[in-house]
N, C-alpha and C. Protein backbone atom coordinates (compact mmCIF):
# COMPACT_ATOMS: atom_id res chain seq x y z
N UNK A 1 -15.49 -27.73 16.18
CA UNK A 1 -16.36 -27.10 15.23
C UNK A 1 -16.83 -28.18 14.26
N UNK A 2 -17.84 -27.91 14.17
CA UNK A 2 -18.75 -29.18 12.88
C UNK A 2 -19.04 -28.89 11.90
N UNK A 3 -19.06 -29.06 10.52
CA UNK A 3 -20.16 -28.97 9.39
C UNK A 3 -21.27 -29.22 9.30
N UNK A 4 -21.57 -29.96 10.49
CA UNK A 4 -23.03 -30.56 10.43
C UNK A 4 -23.29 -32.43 9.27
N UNK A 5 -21.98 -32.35 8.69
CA UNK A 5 -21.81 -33.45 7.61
C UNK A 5 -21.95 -34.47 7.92
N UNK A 6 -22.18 -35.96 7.88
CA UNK A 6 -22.10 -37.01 8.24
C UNK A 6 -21.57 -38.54 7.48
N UNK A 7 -21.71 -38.04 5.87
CA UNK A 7 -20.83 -38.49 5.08
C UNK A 7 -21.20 -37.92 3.94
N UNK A 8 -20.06 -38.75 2.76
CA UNK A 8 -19.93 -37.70 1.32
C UNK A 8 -20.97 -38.15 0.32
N UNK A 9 -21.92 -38.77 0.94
CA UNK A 9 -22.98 -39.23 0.03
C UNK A 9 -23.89 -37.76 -0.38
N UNK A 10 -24.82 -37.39 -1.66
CA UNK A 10 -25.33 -36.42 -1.73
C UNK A 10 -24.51 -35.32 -1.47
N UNK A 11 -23.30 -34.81 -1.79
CA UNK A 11 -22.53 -33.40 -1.85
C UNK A 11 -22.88 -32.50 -2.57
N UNK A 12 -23.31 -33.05 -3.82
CA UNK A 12 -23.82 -31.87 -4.89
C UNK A 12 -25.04 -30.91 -4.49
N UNK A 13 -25.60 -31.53 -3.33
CA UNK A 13 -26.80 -31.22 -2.84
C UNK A 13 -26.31 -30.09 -1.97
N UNK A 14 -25.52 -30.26 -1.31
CA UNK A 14 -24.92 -29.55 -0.19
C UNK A 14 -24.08 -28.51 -0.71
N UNK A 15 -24.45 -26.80 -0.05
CA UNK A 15 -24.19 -25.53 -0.87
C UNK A 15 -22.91 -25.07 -0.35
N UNK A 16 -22.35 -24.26 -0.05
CA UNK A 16 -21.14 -23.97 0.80
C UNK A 16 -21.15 -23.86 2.17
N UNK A 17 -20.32 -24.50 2.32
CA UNK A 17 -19.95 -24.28 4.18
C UNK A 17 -19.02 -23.86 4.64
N UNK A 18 -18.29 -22.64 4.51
CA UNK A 18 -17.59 -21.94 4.75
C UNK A 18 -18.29 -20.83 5.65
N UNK A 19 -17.17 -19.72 6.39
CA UNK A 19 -18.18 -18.75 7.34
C UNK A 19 -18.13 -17.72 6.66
N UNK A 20 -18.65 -17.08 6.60
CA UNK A 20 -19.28 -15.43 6.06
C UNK A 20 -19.60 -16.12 4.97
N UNK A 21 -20.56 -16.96 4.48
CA UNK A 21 -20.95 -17.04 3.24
C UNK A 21 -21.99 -16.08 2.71
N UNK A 22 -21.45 -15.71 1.67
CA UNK A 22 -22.96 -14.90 0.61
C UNK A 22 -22.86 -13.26 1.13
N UNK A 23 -21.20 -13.10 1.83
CA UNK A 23 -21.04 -11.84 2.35
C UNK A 23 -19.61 -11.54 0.93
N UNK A 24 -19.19 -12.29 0.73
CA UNK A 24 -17.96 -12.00 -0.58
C UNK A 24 -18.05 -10.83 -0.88
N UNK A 25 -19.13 -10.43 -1.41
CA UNK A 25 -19.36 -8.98 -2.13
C UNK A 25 -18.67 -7.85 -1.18
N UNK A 26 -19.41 -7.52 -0.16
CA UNK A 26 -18.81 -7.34 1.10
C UNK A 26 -17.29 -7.00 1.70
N UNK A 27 -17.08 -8.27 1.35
CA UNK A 27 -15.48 -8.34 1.83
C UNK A 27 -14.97 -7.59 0.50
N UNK A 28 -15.18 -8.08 -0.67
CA UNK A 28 -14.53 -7.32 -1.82
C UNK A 28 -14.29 -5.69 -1.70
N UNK A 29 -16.07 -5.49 -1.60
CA UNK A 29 -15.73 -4.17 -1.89
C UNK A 29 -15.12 -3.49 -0.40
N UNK A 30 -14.62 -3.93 0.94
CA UNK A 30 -13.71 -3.62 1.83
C UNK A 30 -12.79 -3.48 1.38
N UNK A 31 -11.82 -4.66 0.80
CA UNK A 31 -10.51 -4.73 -0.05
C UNK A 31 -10.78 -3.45 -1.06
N UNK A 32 -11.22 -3.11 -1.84
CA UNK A 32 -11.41 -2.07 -2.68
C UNK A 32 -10.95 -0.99 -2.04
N UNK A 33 -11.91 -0.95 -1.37
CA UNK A 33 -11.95 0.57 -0.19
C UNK A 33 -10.81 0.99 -0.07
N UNK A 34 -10.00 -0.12 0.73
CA UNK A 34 -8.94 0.04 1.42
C UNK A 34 -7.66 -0.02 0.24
N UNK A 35 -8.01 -0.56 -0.19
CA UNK A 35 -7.12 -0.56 -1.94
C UNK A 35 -6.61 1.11 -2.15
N UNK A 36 -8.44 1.77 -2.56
CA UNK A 36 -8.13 3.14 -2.66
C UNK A 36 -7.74 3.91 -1.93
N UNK A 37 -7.48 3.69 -0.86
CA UNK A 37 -7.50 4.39 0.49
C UNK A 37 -5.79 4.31 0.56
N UNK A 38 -5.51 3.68 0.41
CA UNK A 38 -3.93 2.87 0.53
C UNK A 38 -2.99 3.88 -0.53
N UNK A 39 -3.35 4.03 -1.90
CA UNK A 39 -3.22 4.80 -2.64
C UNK A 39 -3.15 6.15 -2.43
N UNK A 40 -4.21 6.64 -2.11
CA UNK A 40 -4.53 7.95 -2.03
C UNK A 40 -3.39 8.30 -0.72
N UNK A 41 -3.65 7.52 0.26
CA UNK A 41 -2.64 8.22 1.62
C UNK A 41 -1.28 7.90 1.00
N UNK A 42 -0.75 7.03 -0.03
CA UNK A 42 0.81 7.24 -0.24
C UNK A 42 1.37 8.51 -0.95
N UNK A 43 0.49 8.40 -2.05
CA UNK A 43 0.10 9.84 -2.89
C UNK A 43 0.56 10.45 -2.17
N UNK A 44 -0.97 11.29 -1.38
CA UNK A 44 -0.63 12.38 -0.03
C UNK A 44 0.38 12.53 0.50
N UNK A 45 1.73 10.85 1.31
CA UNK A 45 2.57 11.29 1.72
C UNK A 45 3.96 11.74 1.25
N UNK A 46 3.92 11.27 -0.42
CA UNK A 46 4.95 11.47 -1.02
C UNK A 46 5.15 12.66 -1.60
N UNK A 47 4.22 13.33 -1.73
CA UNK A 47 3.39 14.45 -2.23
C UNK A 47 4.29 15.51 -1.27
N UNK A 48 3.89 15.50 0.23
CA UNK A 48 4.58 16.39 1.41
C UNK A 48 5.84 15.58 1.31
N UNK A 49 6.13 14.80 0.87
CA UNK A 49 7.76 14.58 1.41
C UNK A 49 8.42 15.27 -0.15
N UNK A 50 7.70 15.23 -0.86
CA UNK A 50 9.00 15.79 -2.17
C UNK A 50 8.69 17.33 -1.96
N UNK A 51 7.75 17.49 -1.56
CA UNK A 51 7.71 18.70 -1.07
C UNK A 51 8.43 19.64 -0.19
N UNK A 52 8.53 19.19 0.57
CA UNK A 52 9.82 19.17 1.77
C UNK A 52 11.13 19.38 1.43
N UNK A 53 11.44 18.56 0.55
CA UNK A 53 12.96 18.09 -0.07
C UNK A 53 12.90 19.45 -1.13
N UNK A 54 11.83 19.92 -1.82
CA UNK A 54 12.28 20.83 -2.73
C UNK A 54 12.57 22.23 -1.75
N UNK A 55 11.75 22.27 -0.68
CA UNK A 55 11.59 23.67 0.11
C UNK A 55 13.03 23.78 0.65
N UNK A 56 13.36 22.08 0.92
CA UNK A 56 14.91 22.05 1.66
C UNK A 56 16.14 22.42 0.62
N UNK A 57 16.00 22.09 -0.93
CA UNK A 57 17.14 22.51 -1.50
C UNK A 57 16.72 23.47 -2.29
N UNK A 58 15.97 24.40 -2.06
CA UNK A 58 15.87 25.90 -2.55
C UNK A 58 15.98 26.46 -1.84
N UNK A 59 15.83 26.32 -0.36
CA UNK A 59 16.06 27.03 0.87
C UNK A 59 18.02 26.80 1.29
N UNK A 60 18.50 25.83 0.78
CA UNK A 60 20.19 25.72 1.03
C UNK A 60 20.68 25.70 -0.56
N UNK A 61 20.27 25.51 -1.28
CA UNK A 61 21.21 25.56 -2.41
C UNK A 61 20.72 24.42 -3.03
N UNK A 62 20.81 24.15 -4.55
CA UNK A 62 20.63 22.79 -4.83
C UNK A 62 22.80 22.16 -5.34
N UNK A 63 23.58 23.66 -5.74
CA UNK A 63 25.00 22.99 -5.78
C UNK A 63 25.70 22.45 -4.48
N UNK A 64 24.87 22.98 -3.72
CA UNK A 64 25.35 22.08 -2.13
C UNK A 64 25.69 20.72 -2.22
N UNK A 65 24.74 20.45 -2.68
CA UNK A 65 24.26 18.78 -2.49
C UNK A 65 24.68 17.98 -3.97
N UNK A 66 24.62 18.93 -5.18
CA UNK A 66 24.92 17.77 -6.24
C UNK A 66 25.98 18.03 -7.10
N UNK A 67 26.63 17.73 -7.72
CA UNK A 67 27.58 18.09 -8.36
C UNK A 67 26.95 18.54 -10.32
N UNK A 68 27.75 19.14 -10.92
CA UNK A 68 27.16 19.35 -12.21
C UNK A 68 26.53 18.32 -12.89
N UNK A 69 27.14 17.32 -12.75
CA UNK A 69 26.49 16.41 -13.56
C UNK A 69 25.58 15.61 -13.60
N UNK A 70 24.91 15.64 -11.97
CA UNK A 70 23.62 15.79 -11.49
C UNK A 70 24.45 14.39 -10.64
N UNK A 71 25.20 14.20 -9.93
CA UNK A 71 25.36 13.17 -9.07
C UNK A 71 25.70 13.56 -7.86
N UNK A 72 25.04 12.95 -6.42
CA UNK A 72 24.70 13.51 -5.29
C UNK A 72 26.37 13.85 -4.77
N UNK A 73 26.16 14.86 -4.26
CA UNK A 73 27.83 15.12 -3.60
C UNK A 73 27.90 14.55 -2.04
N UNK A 74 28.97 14.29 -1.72
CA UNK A 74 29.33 13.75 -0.97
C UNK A 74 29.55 13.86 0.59
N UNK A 75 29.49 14.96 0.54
CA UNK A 75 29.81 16.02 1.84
C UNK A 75 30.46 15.33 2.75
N UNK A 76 30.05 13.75 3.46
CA UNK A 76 30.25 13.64 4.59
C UNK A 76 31.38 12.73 4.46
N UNK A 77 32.26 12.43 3.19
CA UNK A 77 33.10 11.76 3.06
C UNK A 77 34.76 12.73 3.27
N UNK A 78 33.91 14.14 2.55
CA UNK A 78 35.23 14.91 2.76
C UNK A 78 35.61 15.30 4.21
N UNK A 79 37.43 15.95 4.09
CA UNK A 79 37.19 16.39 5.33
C UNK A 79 38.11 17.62 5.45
């Protein structure tokens, strides 16, 4: 692959040579996109998962699982 360059004489003259140039904007607002997008679907999935977890300990009990003082019980240690 080439720059087309031939030496460093006159550089200031010479604009960028990188690939996708003058597309930045572009790429940014992709990253954005996907920024928000990224967000919104964790939201969404944490959203159904605490959801879940509440349906699960109103549907069994919430003293099942924790003890008074709000620390998780143990269940699978006893026997």
């Amino acid at each position: 692959m080439s720059t087309g360059l031939r030496d460093w004489v006159g550089l200031d003259s010479v604009g960028a040579f990188y690939p996708f140039q003058g597309l930045e904007w572009l790429l940014v607002l992709a990253a954005v996109i996907f920024w928000i997008w990224w967000h919104v679907r964790c939201i969404r999935d944490e959203d159904k998962e605490m959801t879940e977890a509440a349906e699960h300990y109103r549907r069994h009990g919430v003293e099942k699982f924790m003890t008074p003082d709000g620390k998780p019980r143990r269940t699978d240690l006893e026997k």
